[in-house]
C-alpha atoms as a PDB file:
ATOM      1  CA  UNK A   1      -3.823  30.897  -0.790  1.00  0.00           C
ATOM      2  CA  UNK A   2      -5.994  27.902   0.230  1.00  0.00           C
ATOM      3  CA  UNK A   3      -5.033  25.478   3.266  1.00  0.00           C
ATOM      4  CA  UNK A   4      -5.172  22.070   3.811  1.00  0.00           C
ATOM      5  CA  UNK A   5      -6.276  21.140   7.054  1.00  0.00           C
ATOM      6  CA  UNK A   6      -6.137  16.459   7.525  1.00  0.00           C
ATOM      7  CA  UNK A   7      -8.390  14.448   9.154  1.00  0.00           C
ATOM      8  CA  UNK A   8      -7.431  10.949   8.715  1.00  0.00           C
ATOM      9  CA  UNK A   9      -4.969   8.200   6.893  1.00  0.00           C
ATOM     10  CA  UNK A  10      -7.101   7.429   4.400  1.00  0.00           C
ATOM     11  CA  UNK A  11      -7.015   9.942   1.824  1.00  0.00           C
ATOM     12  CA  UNK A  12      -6.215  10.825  -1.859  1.00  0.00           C
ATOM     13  CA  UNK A  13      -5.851  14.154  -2.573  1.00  0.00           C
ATOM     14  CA  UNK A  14      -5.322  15.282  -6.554  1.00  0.00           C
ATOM     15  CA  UNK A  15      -4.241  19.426  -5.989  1.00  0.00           C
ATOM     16  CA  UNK A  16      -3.284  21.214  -9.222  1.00  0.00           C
ATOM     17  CA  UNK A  17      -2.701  24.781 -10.235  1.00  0.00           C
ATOM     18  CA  UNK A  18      -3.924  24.119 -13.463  1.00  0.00           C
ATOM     19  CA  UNK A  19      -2.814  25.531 -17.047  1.00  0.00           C
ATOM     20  CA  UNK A  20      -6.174  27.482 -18.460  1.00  0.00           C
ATOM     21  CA  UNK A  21      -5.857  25.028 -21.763  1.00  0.00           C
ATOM     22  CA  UNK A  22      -5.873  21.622 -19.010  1.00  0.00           C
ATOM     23  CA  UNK A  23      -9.274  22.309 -16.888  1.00  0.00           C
ATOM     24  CA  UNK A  24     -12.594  22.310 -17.874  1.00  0.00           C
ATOM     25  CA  UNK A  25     -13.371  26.752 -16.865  1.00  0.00           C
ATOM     26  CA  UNK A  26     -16.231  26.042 -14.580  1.00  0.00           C
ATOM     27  CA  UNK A  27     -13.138  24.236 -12.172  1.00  0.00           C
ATOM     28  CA  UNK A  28     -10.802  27.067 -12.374  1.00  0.00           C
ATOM     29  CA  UNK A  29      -7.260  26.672 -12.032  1.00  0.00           C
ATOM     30  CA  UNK A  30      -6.246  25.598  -8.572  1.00  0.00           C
ATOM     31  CA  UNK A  31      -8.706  22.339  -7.719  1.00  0.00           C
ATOM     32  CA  UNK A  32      -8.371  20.139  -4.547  1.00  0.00           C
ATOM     33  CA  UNK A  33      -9.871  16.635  -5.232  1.00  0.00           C
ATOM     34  CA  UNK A  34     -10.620  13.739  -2.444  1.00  0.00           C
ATOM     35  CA  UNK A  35     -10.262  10.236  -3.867  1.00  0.00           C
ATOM     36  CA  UNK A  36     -10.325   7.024  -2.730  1.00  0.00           C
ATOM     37  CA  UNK A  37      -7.226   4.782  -1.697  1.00  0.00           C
ATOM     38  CA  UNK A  38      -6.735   1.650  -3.770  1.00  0.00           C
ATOM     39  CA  UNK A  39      -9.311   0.272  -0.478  1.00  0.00           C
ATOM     40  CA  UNK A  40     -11.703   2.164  -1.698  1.00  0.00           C
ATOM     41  CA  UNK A  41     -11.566   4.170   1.478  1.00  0.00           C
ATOM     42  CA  UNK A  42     -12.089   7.907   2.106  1.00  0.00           C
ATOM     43  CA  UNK A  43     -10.571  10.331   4.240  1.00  0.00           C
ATOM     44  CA  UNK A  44     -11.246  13.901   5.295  1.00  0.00           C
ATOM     45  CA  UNK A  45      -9.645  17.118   4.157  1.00  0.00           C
ATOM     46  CA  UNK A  46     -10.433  20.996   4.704  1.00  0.00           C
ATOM     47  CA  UNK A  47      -9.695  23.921   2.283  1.00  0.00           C
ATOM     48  CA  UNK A  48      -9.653  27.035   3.681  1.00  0.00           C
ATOM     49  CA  UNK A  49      -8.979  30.914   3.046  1.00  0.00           C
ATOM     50  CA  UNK A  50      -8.425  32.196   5.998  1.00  0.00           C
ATOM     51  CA  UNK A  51     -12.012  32.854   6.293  1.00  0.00           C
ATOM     52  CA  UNK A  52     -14.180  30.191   4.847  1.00  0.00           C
ATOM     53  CA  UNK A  53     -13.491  26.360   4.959  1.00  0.00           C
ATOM     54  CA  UNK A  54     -14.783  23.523   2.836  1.00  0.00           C
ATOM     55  CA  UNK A  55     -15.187  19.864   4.572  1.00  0.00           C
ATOM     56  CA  UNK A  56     -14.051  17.448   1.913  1.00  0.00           C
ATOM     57  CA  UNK A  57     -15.209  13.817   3.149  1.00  0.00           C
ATOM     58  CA  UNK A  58     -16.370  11.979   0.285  1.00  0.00           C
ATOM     59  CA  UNK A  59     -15.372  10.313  -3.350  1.00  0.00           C
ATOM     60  CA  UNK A  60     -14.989  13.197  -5.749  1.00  0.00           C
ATOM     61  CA  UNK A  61     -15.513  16.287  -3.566  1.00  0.00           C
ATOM     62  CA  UNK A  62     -13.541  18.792  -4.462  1.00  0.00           C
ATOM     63  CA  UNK A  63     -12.883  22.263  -3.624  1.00  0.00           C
ATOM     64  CA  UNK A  64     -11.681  25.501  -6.076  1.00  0.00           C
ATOM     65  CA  UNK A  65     -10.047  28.720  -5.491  1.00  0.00           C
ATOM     66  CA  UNK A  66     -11.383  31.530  -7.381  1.00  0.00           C
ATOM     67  CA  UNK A  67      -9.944  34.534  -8.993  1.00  0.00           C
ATOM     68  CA  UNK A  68     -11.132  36.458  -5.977  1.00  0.00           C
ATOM     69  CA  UNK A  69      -8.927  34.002  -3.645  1.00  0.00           C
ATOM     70  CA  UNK A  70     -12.310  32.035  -1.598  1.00  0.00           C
ATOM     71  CA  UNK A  71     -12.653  28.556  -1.286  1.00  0.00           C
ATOM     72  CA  UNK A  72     -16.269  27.087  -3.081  1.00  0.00           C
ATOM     73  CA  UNK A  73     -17.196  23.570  -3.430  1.00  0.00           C
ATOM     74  CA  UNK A  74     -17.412  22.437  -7.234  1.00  0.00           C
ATOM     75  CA  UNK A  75     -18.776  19.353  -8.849  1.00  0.00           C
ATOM     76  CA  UNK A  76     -16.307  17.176 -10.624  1.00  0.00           C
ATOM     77  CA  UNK A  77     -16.830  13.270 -12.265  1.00  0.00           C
ATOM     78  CA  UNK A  78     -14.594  11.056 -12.520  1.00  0.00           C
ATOM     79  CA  UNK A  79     -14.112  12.210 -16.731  1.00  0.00           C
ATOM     80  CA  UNK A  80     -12.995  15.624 -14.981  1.00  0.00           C
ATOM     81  CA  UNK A  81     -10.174  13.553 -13.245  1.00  0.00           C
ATOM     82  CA  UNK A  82      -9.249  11.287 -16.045  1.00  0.00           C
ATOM     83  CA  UNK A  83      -8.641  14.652 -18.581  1.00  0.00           C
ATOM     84  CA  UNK A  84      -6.914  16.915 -15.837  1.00  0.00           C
ATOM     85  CA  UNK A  85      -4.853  14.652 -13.844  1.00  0.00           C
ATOM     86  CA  UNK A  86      -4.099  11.755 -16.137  1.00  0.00           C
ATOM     87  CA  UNK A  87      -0.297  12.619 -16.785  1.00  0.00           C
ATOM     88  CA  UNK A  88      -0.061  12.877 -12.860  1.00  0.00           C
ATOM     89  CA  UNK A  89      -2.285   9.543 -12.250  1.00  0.00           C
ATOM     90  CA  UNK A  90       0.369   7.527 -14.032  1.00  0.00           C
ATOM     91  CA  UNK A  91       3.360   8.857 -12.794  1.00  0.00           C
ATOM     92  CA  UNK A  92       1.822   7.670  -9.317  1.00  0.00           C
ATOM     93  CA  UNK A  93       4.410   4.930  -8.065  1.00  0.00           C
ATOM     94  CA  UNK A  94       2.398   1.567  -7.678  1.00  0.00           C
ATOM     95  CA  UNK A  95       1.299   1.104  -3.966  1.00  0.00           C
ATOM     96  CA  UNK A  96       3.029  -1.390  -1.736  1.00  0.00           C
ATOM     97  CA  UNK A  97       1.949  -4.926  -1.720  1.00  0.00           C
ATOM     98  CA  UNK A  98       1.957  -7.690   1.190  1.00  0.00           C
ATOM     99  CA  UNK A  99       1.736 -11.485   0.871  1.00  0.00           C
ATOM    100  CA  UNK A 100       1.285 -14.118   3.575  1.00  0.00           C
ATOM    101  CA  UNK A 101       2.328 -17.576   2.723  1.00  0.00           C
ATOM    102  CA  UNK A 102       2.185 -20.510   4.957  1.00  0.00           C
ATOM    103  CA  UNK A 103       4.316 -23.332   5.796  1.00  0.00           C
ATOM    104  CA  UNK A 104       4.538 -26.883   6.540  1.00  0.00           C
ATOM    105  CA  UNK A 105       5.507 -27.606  10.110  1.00  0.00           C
ATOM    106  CA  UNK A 106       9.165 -27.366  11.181  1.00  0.00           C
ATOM    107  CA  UNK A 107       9.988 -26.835   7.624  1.00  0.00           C
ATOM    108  CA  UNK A 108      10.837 -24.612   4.833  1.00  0.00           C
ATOM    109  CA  UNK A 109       8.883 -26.191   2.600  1.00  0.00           C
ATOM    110  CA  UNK A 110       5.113 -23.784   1.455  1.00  0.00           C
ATOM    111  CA  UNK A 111       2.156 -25.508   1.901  1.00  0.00           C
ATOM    112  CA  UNK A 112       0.301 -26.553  -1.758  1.00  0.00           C
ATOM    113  CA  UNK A 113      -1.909 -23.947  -1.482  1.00  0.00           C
ATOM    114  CA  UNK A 114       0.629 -21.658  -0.207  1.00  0.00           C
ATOM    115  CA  UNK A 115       3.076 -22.699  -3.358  1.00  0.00           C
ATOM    116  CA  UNK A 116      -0.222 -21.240  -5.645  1.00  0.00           C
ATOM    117  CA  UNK A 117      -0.346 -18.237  -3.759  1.00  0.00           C
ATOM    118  CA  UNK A 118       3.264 -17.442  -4.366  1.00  0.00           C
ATOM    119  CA  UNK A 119       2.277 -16.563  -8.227  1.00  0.00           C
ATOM    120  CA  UNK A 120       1.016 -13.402  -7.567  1.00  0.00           C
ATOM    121  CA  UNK A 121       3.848 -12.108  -5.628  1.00  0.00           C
ATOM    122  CA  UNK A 122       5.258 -12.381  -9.192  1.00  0.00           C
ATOM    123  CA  UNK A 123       2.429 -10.720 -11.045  1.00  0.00           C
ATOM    124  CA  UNK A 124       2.995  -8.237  -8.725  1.00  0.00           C
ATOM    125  CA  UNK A 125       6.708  -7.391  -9.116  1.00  0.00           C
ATOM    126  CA  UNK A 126       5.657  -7.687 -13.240  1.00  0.00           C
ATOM    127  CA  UNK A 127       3.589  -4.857 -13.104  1.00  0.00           C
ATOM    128  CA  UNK A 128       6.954  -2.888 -11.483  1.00  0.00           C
ATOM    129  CA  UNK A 129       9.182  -0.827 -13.223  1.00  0.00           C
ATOM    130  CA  UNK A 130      11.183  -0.470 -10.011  1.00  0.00           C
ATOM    131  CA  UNK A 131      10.685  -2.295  -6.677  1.00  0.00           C
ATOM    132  CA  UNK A 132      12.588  -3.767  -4.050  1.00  0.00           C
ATOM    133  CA  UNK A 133      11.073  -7.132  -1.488  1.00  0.00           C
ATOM    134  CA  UNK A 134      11.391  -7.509   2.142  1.00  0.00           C
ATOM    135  CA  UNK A 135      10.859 -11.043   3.505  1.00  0.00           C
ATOM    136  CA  UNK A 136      10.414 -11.855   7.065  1.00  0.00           C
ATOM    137  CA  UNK A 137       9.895 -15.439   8.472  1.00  0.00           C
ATOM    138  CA  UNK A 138       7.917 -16.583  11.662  1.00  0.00           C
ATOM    139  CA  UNK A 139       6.886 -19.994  13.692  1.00  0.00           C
ATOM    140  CA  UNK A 140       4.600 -21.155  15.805  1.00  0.00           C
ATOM    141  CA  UNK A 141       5.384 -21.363  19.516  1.00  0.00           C
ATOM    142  CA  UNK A 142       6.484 -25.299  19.330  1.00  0.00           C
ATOM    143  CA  UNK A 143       9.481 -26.206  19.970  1.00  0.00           C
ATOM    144  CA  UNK A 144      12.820 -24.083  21.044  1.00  0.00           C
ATOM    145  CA  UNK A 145      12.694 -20.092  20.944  1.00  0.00           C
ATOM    146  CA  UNK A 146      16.578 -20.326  19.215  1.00  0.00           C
ATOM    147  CA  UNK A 147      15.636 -22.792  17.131  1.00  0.00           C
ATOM    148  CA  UNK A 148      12.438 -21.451  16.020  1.00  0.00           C
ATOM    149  CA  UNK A 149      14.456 -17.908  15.211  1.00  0.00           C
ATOM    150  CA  UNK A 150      16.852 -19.736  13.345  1.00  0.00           C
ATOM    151  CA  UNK A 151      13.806 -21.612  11.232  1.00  0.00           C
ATOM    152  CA  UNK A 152      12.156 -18.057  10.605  1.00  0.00           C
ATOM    153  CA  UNK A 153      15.129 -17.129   8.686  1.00  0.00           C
ATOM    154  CA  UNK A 154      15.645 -20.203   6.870  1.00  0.00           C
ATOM    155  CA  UNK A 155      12.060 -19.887   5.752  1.00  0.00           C
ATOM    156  CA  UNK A 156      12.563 -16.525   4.855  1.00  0.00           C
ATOM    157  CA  UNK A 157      16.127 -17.160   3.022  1.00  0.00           C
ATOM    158  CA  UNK A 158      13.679 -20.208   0.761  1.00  0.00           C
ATOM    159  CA  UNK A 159      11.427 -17.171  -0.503  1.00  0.00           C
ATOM    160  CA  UNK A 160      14.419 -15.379  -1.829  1.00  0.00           C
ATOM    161  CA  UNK A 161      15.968 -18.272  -3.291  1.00  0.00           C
ATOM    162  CA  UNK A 162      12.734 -19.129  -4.894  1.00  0.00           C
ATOM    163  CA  UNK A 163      12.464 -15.254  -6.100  1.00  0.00           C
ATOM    164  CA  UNK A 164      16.372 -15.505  -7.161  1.00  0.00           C
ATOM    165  CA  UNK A 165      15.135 -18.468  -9.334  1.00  0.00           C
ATOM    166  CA  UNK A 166      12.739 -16.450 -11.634  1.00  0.00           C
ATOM    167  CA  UNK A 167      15.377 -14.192 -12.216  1.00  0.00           C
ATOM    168  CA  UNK A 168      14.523 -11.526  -9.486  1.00  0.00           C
ATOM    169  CA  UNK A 169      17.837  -9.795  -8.385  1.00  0.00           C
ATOM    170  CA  UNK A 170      19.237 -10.927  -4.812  1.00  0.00           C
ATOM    171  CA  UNK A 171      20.182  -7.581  -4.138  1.00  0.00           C
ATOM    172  CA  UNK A 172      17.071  -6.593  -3.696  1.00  0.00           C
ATOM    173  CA  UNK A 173      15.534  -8.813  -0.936  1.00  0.00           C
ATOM    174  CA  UNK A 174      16.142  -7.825   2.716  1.00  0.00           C
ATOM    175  CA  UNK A 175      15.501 -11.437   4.518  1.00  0.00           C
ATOM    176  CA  UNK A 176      14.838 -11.031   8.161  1.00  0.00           C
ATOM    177  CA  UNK A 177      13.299 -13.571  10.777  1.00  0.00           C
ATOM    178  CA  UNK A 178      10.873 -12.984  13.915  1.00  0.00           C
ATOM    179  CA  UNK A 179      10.874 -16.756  14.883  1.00  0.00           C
ATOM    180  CA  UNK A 180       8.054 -16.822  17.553  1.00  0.00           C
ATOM    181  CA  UNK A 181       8.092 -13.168  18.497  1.00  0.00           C
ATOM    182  CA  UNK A 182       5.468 -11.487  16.372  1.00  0.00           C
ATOM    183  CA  UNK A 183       2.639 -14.271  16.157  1.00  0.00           C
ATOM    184  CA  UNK A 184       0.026 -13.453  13.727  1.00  0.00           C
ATOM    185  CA  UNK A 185      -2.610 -15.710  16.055  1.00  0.00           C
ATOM    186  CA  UNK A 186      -2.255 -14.867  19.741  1.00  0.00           C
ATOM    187  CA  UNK A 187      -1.035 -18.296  21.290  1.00  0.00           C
ATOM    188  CA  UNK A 188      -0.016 -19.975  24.856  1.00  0.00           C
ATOM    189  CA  UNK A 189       3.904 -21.562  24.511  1.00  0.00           C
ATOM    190  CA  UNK A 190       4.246 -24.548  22.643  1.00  0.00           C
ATOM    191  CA  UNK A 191       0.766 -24.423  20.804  1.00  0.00           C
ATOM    192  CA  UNK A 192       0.313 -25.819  17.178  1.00  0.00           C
ATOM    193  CA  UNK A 193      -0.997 -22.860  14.775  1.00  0.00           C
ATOM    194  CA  UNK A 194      -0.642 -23.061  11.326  1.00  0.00           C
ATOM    195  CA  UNK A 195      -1.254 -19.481  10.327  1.00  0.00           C
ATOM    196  CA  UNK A 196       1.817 -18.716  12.453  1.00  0.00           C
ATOM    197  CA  UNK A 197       3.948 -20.804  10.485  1.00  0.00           C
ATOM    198  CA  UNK A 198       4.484 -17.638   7.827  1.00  0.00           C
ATOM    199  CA  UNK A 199       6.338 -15.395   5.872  1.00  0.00           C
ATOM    200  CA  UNK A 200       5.259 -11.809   5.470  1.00  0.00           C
ATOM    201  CA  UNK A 201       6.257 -10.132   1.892  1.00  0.00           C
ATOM    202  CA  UNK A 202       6.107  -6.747   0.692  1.00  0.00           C
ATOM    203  CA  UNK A 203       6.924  -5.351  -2.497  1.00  0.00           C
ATOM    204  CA  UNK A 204       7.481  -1.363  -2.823  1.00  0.00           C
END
């Protein structure tokens, strides 16, 4: 039986023992695939036997086991993938999704480009069949540490009542706030920076 031996985060791996009727013959029926995350980046994987190993490190290399039980690289294109794995391809739940938006200072009201933005965190949630939001504000360093926690939440809590307003459950938003604690620009105390003045959103 083959092994799978990982070499980094990025990686995509399609592995099938395949039905005789699904694969093309020259594959065989148990195919290890490296793809690309939706990044477009590649990782590393190794298939071994025992006693030979295959070094999988690009788009589309794949691996196959063969009636004999040894590992052997194989060619595949991306029409190989699309006909054996397409069932499993779009069963695939949808990635997570983050969002920045920006605010005006000591307020929780979005900047105007910010308010633009804030459409495709519901073209996002439209392409869901299932998801649930996590919103979590943050300030600058101006101002109060207590008061700027308090403001990071109140920011947060006006992205889930704007969500709640298009119709988007309250149940499922978690609202936290970071006030000046997690900066997103490195800052001295009490410094004016706009891209701290945020709320992170991600959609799973």
């Amino acid at each position: 039986m083959s092994k799978l031996g990982y070499a980094t985060k990025y990686l995509v791996v399609l592995a099938a023992l395949l039905a005789s009727a699904c694969a093309e013959p020259r594959l065989g029926k148990n195919l290890v695939i490296v793809l690309p995350d939706e990044n477009g980046k590649v990782g590393a994987v190794t298939v071994n036997d025992g006693t030979n190993a295959v070094l999988l490190d690009s788009a589309l290399a794949a691996a196959r086991v063969t009636s004999g039980n040894k590992v052997e690289s194989v060619a595949v294109t991306n029409d190989d993938v699309d006909g054996i794995f397409s069932a499993a391809l779009k069963a695939q739940p949808i990635p997570p999704s983050r969002f920045r938006l920006y605010f005006v200072r000591d307020s929780e009201d979005l900047t105007e480009e910010s308010e633009k933005d804030f459409e495709a965190v519901f073209a996002d949630i439209d392409r869901r069949s299932a998801f649930e939001i996590q919103v979590t504000g943050h300030t600058d360093t101006t101002g109060d540490s207590t008061y700027n926690a308090q403001l990071s939440v109140k920011r947060a809590a006006a992205i889930r009542d704007k969500l709640v307003a298009r119709d988007v459950p309250s149940e499922l938003i978690e609202v936290y706030g970071r006030g000046e604690w997690d900066l997103f620009i490195k800052t001295k105390d009490e410094s004016t920076e706009p891209r701290n003045r945020r709320v992170e959103i991600r959609v799973r």
